[in-house]
N, C-alpha and C. Protein backbone atom coordinates (compact mmCIF):
# COMPACT_ATOMS: atom_id res chain seq x y z
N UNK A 1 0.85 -1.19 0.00
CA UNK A 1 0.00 0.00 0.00
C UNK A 1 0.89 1.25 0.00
N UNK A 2 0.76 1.90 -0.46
CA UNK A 2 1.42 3.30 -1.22
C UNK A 2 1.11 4.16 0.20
N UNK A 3 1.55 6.06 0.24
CA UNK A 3 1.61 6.55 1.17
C UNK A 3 0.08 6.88 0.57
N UNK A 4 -0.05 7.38 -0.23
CA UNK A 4 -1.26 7.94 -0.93
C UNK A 4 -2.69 7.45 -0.12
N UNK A 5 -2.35 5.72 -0.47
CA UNK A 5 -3.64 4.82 -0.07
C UNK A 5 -3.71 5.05 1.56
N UNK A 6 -2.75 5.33 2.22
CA UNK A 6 -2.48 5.15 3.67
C UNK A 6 -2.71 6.26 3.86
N UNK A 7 -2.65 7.50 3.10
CA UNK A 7 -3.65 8.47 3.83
C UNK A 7 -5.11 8.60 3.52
N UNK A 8 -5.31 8.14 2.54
CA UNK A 8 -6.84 8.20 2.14
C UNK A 8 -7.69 7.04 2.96
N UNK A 9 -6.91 5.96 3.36
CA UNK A 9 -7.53 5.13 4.48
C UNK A 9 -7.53 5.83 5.71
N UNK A 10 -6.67 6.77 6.30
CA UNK A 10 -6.97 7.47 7.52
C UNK A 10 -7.86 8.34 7.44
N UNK A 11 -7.95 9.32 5.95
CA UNK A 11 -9.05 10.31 6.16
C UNK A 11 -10.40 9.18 6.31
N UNK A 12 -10.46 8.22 5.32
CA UNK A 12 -11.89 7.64 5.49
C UNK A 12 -11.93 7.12 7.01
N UNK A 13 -10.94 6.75 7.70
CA UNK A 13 -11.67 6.25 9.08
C UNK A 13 -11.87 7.85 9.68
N UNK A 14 -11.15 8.37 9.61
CA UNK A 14 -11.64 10.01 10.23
C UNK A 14 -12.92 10.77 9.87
N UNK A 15 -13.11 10.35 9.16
CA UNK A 15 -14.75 10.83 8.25
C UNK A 15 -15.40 9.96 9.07
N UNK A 16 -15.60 8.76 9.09
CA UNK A 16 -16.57 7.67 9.63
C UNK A 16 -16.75 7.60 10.84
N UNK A 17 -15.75 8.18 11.04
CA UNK A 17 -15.58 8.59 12.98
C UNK A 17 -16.89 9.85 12.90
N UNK A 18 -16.02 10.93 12.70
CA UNK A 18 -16.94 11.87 12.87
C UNK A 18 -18.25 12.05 12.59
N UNK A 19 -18.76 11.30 11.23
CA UNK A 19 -20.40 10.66 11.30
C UNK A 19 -20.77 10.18 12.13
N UNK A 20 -20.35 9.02 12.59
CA UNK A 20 -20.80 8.47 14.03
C UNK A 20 -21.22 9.52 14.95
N UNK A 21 -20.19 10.32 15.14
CA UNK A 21 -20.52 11.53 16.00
C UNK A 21 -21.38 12.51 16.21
N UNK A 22 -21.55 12.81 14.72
CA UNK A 22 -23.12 13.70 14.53
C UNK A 22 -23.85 13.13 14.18
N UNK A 23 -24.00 11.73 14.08
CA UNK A 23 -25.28 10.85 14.37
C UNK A 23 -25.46 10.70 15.55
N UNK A 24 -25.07 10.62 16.14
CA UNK A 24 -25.21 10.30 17.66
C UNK A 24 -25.49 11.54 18.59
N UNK A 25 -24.42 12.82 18.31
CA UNK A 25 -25.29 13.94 18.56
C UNK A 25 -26.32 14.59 18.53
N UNK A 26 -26.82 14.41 16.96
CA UNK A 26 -28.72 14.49 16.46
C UNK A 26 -29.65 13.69 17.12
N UNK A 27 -28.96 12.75 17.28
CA UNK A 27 -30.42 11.38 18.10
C UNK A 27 -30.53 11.91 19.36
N UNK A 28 -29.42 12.09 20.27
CA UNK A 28 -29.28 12.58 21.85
C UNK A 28 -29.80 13.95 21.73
N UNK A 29 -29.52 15.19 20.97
CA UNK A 29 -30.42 15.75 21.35
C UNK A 29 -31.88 15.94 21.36
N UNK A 30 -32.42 14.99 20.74
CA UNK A 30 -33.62 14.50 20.34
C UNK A 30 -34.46 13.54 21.28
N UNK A 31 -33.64 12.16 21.60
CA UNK A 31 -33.91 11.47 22.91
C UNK A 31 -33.21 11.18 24.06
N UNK A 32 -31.96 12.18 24.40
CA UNK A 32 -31.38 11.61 25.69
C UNK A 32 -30.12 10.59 25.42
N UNK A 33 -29.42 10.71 26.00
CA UNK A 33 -28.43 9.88 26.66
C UNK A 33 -28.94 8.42 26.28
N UNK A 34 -30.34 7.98 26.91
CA UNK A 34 -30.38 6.36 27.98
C UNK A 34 -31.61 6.68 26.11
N UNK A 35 -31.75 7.35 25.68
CA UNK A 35 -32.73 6.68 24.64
C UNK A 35 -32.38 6.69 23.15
N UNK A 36 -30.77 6.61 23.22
CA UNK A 36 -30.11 6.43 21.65
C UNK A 36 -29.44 5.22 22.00
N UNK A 37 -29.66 3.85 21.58
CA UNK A 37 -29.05 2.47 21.52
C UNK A 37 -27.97 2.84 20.34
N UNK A 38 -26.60 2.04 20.69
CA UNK A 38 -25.95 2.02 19.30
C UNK A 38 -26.33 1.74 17.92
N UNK A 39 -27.59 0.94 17.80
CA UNK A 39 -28.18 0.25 17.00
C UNK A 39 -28.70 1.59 16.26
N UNK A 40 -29.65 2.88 16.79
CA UNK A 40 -29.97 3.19 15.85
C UNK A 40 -29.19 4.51 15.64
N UNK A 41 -27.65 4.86 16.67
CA UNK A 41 -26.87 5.32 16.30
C UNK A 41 -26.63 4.97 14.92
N UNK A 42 -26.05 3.37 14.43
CA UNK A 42 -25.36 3.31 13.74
C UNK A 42 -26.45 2.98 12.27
N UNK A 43 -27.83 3.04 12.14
CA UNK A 43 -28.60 3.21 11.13
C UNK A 43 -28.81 4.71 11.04
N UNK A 44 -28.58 5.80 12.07
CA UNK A 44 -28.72 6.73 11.18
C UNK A 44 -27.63 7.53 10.75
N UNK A 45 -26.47 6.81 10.76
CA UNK A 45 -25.13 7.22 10.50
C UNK A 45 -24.85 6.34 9.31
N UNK A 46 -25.53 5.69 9.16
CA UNK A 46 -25.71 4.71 7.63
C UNK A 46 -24.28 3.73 7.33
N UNK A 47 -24.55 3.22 8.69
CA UNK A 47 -22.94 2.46 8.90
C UNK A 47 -23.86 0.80 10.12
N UNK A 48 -22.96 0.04 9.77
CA UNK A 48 -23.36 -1.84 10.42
C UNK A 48 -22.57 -1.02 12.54
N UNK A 49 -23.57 -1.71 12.78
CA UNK A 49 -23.70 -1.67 14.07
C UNK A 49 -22.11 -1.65 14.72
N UNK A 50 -21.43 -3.19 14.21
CA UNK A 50 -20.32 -3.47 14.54
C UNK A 50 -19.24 -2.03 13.81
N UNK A 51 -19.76 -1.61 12.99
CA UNK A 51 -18.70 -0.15 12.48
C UNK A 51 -18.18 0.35 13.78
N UNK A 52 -19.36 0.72 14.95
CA UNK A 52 -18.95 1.45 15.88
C UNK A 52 -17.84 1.11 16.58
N UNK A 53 -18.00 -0.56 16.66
CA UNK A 53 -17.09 -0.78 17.93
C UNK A 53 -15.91 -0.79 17.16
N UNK A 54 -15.55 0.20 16.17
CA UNK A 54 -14.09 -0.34 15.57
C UNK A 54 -13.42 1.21 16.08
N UNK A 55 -14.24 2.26 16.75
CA UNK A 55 -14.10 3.26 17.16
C UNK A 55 -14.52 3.59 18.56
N UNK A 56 -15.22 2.77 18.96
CA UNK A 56 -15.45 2.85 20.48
C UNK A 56 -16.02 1.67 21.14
N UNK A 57 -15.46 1.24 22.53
CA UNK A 57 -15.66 -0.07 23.07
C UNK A 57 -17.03 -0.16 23.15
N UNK A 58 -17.65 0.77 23.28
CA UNK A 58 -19.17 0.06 23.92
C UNK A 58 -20.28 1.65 24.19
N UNK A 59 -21.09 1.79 24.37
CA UNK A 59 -21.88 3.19 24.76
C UNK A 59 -21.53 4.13 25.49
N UNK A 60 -20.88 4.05 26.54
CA UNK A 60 -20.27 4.94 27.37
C UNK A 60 -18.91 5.50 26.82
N UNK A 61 -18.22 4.81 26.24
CA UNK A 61 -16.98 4.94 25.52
C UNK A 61 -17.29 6.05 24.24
N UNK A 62 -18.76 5.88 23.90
CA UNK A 62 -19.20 6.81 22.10
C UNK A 62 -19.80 8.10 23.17
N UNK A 63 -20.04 7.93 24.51
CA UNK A 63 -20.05 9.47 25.14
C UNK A 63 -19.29 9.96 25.47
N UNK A 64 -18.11 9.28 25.54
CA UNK A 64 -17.23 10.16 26.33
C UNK A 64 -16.60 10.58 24.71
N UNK A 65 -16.62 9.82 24.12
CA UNK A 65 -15.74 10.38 22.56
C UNK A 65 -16.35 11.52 21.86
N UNK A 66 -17.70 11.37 21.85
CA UNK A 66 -18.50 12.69 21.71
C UNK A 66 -17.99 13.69 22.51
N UNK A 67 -18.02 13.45 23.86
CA UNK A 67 -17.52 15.10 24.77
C UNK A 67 -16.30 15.30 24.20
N UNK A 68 -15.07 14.50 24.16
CA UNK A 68 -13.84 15.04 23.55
C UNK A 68 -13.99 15.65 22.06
N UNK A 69 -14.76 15.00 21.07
CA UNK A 69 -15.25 16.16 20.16
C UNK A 69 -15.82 17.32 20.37
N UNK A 70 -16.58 17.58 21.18
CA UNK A 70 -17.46 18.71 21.35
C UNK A 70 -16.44 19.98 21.82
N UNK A 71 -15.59 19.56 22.96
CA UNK A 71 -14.83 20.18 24.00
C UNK A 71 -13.73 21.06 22.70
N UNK A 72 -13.53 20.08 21.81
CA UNK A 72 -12.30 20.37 20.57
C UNK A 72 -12.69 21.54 19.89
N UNK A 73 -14.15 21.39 19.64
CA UNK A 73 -14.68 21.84 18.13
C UNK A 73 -15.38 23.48 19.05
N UNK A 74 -15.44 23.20 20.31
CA UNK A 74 -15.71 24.93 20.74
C UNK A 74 -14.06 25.83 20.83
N UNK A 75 -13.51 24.76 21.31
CA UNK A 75 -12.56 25.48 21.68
C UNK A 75 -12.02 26.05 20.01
N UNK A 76 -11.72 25.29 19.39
CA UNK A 76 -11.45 25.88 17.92
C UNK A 76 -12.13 26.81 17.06
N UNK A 77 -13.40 27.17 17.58
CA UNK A 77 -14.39 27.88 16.58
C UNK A 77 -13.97 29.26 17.52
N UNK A 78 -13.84 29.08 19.00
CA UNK A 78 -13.51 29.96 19.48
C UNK A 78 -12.20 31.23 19.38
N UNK A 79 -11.87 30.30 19.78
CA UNK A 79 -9.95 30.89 19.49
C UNK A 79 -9.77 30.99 18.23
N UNK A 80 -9.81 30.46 17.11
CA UNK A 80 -9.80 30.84 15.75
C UNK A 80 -10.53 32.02 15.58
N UNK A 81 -11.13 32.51 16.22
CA UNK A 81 -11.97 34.01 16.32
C UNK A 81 -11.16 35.27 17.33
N UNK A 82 -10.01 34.63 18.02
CA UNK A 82 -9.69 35.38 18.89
C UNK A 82 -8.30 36.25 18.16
N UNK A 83 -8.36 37.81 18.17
CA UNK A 83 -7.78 38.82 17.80
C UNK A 83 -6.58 39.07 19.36
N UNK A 84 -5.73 38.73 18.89
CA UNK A 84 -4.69 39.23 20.28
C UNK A 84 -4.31 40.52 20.22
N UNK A 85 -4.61 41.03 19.11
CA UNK A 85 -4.16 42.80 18.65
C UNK A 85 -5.29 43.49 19.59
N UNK A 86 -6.28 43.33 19.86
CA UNK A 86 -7.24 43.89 20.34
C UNK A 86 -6.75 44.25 22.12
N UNK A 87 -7.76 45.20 22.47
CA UNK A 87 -7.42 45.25 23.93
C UNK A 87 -8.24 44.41 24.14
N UNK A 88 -8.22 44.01 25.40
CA UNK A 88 -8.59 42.83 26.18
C UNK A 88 -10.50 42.67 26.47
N UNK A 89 -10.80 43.64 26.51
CA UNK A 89 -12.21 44.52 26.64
C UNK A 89 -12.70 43.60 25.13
N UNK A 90 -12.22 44.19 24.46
CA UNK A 90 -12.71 43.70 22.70
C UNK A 90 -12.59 42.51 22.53
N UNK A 91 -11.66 41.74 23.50
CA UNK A 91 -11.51 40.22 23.45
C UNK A 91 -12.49 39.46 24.08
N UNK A 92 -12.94 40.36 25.27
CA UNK A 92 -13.61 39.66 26.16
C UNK A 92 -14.79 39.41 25.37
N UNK A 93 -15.43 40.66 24.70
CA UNK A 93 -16.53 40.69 24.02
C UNK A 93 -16.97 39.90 22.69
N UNK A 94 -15.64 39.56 22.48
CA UNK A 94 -15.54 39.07 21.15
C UNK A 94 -15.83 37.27 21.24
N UNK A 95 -14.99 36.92 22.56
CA UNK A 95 -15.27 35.54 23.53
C UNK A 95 -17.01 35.44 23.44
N UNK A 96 -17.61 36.05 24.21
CA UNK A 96 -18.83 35.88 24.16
C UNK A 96 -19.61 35.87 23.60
N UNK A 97 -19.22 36.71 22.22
CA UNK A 97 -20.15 36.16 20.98
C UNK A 97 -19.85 35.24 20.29
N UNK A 98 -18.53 34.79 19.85
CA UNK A 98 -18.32 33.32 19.72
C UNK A 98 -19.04 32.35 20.02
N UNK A 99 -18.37 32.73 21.47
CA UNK A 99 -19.19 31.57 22.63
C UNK A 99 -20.63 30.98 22.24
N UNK A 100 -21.00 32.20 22.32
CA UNK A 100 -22.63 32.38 22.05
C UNK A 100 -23.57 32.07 20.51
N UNK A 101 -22.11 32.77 19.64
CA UNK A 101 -22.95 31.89 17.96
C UNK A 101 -23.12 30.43 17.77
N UNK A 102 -21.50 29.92 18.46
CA UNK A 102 -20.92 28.73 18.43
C UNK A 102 -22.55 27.55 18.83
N UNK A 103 -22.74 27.66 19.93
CA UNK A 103 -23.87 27.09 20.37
C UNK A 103 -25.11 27.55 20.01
N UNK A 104 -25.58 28.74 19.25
CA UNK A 104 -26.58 28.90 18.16
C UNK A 104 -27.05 28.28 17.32
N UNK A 105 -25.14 28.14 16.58
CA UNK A 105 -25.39 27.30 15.34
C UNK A 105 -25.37 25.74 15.51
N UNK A 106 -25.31 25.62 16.60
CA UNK A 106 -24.79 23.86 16.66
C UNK A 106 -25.34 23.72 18.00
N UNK A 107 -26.97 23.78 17.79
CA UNK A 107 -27.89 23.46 18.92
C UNK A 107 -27.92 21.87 19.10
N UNK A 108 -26.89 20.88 18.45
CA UNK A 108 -27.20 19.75 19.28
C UNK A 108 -25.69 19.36 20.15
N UNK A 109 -24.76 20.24 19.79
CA UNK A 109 -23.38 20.17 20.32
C UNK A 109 -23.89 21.23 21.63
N UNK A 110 -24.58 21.99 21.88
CA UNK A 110 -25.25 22.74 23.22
C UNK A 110 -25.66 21.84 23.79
N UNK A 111 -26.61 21.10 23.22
CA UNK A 111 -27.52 20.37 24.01
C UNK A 111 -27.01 19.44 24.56
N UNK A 112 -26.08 18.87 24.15
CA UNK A 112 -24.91 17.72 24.67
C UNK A 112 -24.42 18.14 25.71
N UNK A 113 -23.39 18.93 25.38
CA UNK A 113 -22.44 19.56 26.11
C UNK A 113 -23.35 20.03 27.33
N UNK A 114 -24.80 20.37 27.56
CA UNK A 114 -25.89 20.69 28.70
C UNK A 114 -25.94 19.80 29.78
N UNK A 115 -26.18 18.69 28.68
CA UNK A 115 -26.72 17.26 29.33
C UNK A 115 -25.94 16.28 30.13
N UNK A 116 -24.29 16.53 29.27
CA UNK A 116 -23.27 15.51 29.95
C UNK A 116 -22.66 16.16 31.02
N UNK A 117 -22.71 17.85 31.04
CA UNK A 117 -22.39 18.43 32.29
C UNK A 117 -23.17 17.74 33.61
N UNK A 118 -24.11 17.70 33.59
CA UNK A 118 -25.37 17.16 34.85
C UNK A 118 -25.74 15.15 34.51
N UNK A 119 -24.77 14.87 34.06
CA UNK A 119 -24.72 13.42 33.80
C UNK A 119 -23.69 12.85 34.70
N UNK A 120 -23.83 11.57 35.01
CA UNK A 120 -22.86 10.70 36.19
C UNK A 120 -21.79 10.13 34.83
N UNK A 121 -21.88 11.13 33.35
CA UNK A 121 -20.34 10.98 32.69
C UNK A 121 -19.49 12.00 33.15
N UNK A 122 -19.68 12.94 33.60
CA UNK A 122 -19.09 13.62 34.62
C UNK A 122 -18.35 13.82 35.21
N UNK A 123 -18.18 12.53 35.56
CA UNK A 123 -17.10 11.69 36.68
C UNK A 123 -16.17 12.75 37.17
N UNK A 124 -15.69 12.50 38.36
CA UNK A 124 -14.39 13.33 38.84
C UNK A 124 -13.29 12.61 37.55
N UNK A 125 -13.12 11.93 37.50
CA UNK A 125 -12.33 11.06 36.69
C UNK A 125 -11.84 11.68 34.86
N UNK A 126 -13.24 12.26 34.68
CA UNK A 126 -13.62 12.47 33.87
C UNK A 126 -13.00 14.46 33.57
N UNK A 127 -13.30 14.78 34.43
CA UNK A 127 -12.98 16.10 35.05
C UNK A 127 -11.28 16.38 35.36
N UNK A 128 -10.65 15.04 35.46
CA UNK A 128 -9.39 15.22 36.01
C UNK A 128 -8.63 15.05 34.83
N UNK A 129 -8.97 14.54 33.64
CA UNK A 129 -8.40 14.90 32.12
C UNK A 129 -8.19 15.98 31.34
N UNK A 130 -7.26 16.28 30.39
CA UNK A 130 -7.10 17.01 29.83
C UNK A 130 -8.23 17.53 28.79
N UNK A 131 -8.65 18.68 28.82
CA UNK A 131 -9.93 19.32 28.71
C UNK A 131 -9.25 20.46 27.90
N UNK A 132 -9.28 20.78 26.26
CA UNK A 132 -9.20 21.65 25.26
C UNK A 132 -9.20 22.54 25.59
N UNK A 133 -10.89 22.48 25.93
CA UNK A 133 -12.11 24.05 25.51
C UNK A 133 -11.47 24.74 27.62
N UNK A 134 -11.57 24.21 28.40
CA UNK A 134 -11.32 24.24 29.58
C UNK A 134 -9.76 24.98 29.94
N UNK A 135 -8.91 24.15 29.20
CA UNK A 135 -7.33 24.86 29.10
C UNK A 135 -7.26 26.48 28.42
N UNK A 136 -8.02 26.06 27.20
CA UNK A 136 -8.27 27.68 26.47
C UNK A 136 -8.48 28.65 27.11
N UNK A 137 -9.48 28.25 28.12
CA UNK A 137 -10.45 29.71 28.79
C UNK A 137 -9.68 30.05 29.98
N UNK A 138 -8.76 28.86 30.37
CA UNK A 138 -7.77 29.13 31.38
C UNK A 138 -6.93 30.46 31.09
N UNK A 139 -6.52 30.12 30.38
CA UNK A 139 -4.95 30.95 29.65
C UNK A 139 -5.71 32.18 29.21
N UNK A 140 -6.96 32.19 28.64
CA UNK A 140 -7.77 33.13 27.80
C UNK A 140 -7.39 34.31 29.38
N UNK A 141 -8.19 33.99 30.14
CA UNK A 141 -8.49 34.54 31.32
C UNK A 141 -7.37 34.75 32.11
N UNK A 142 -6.28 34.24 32.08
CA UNK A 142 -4.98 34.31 32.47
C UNK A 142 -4.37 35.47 32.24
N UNK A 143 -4.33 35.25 30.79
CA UNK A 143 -3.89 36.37 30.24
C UNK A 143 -4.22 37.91 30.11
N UNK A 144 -6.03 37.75 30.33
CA UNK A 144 -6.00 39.45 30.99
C UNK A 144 -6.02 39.46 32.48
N UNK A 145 -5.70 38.71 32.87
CA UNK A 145 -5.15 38.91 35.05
C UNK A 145 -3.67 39.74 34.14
N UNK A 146 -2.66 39.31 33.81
CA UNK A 146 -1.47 39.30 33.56
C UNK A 146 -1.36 40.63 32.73
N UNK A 147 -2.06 41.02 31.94
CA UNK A 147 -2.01 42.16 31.20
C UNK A 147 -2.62 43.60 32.54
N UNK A 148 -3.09 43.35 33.10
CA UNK A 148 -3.73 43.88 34.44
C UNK A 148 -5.46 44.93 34.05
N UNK A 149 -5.76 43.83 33.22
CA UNK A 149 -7.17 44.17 32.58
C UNK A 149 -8.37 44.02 32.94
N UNK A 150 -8.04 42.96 33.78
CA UNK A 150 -9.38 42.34 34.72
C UNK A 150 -8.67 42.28 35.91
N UNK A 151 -9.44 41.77 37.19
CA UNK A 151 -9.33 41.82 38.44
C UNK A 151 -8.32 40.16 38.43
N UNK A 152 -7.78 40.18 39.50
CA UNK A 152 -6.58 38.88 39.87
C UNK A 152 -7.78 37.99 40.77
N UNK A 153 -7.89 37.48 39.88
CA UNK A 153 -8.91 36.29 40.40
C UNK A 153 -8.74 34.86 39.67
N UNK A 154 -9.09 33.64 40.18
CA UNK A 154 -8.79 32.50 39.70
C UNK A 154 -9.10 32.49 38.37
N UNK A 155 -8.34 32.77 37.37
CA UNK A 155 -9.54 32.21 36.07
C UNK A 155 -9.74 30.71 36.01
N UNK A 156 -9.97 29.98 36.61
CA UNK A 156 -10.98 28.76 36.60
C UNK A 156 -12.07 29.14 36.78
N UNK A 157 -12.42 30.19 38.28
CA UNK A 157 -13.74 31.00 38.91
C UNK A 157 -14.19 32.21 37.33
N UNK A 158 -13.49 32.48 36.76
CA UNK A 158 -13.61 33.64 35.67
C UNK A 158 -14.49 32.67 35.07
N UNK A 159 -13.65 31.62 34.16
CA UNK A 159 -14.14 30.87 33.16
C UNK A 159 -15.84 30.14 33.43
N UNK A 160 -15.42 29.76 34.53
CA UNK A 160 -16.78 29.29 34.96
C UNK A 160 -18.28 30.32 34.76
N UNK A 161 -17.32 31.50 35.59
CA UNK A 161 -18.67 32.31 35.46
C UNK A 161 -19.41 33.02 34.00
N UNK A 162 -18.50 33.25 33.31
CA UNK A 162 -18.44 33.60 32.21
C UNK A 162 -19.04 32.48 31.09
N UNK A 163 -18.32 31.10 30.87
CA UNK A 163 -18.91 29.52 30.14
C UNK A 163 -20.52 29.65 30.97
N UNK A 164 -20.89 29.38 31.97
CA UNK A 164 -22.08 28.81 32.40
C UNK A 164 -23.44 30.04 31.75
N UNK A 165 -22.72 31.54 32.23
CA UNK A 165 -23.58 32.53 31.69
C UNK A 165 -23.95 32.30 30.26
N UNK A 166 -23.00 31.97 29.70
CA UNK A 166 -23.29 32.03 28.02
C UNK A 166 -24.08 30.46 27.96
N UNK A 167 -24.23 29.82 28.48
CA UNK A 167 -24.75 28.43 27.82
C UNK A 167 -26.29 28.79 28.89
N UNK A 168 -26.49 29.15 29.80
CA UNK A 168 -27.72 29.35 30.20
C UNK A 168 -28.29 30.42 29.63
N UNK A 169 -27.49 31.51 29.27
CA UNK A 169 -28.32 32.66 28.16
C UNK A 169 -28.74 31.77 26.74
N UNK A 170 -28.08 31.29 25.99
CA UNK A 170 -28.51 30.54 25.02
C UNK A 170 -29.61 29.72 25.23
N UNK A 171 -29.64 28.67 26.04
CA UNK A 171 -30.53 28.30 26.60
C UNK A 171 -32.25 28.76 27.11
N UNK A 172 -31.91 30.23 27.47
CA UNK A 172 -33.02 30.69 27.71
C UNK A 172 -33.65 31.49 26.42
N UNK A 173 -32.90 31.52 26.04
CA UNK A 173 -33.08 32.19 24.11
C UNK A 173 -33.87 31.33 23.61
N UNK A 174 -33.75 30.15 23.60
CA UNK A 174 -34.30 28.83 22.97
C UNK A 174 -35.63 29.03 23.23
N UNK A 175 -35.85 28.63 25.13
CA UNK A 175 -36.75 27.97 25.05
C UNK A 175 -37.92 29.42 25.70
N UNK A 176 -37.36 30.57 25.46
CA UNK A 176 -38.35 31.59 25.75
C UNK A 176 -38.58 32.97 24.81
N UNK A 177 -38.30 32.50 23.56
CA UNK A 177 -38.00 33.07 22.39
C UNK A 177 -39.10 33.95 22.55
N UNK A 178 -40.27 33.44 22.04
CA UNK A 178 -41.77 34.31 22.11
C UNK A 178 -41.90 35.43 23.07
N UNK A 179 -41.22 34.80 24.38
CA UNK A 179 -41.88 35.84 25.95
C UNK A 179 -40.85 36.82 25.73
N UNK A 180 -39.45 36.86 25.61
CA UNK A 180 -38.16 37.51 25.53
C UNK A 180 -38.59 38.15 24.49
N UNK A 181 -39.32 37.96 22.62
CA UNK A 181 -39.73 39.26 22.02
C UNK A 181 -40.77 40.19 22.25
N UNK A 182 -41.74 39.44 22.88
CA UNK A 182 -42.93 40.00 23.46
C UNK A 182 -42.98 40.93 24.62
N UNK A 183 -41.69 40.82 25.24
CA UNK A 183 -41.29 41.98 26.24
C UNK A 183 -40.21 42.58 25.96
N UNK A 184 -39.46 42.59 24.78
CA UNK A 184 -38.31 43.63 24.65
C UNK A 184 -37.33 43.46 25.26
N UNK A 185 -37.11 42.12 25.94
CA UNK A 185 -36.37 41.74 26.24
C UNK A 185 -34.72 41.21 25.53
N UNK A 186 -33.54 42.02 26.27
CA UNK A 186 -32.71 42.35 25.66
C UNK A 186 -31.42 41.45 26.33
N UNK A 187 -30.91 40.17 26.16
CA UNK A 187 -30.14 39.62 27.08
C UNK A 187 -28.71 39.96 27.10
N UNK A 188 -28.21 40.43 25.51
CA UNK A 188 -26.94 40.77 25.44
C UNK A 188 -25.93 41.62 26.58
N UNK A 189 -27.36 42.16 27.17
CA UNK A 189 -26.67 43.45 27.92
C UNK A 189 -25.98 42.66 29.36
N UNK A 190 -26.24 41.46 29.71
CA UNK A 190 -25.67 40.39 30.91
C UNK A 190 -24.34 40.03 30.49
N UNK A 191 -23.61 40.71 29.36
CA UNK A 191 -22.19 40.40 29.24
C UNK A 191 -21.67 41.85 29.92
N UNK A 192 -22.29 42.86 29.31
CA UNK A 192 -21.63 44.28 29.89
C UNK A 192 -21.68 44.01 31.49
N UNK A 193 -22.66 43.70 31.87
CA UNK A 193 -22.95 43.23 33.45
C UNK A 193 -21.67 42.44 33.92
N UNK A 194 -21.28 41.97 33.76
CA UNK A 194 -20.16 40.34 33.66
C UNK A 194 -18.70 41.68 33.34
N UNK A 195 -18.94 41.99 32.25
CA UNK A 195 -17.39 42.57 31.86
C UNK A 195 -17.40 43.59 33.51
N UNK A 196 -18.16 44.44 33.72
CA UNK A 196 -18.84 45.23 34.78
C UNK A 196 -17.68 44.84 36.11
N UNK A 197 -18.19 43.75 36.13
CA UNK A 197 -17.98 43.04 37.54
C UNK A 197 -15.95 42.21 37.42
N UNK A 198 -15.66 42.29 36.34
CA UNK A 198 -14.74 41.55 36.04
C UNK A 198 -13.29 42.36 35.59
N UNK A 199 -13.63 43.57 35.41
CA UNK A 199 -12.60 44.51 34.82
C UNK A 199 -11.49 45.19 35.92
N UNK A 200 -10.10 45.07 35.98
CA UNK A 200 -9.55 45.69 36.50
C UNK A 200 -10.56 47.15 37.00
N UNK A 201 -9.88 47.78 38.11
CA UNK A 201 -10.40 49.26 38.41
C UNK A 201 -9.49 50.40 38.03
């Protein structure tokens, strides 16, 4: 087998991977965790049952491989958006709309990423691994303590407060669309609130 064939056999298992993945993402946000069997994972990914296990041991193994996709693909949509020329203010702002399209456009990578937070996949175990999207927002937040732009506070406590705001504002976007236009209701303005509370003095 040539180098040629040996990469075109890796992209195809890399393709087949990642179908799996947004098959399995579409079904879960649709029925849950406990109500997508591999079985009809792998019919609506248009792949033989046994395909899966050539990529993951068993069901719990295709969730946790999902979160390590998910964790990848924010952190990249993110930071690929991030301007270091900017002052830190423009960064912050710029974070949060990312943040915030990112899971707009990819309401079943939200809905995941919702669900496995408050799931027993969770694990401390799980938590004690190397985490992409998690390292990013570290350093993100690090780096304006260090520039002396924001207040000297843990950015783990930053990141947190900042990640959870944006996935429960999205969240409430969703599912209160009607009441939020029907009252003029304006949520963007809970980042100025946040930058507010977070900015050097």
């Amino acid at each position: 087998m040539n180098v040629h064939s040996v990469d075109k056999s890796m992209d195809n298992l890399v393709d087949k991977k990642k179908c799996i993945i947004k098959s399995a993402l579409c079904l879960i946000q649709e029925h849950g965790f406990h109500g997508c069997p591999v079985s009809m994972v792998a019919k609506n990914a248009g792949v033989a049952a046994g395909t899966i296990y050539t990529y993951f041991e068993n069901k719990d193994d295709l969730i946790l491989g999902i979160f390590e996709y998910v964790v990848e693909e924010i952190k990249n949509y993110v930071s690929e958006r991030d301007d270091i020329s900017l002052l830190f203010k423009d960064r912050f702002y710029n974070y949060w709309k990312n943040l915030t399209d990112f899971y707009e456009l990819n309401p079943s990578i939200h809905g995941f990423y919702d669900q496995f937070l408050n799931s027993p996949f969770n694990s401390e175990e799980t938590q004690n691994k190397p985490n992409a999207w998690h390292e990013y927002a570290y350093s993100f937040f690090n780096e304006g303590i260090k520039r002396g732009e924001i207040k000297e506070l843990n950015p783990i406590v930053l990141s947190i407060l900042v990640n959870t705001n944006v996935n429960s504002i999205v969240r409430i976007k969703k599912n209160f669309k009607n009441k939020l236009a029907k009252n003029n209701m304006v949520l963007d303005e809970i980042s100025h609130l946040i930058w507010d509370g977070i900015k050097a003095k």
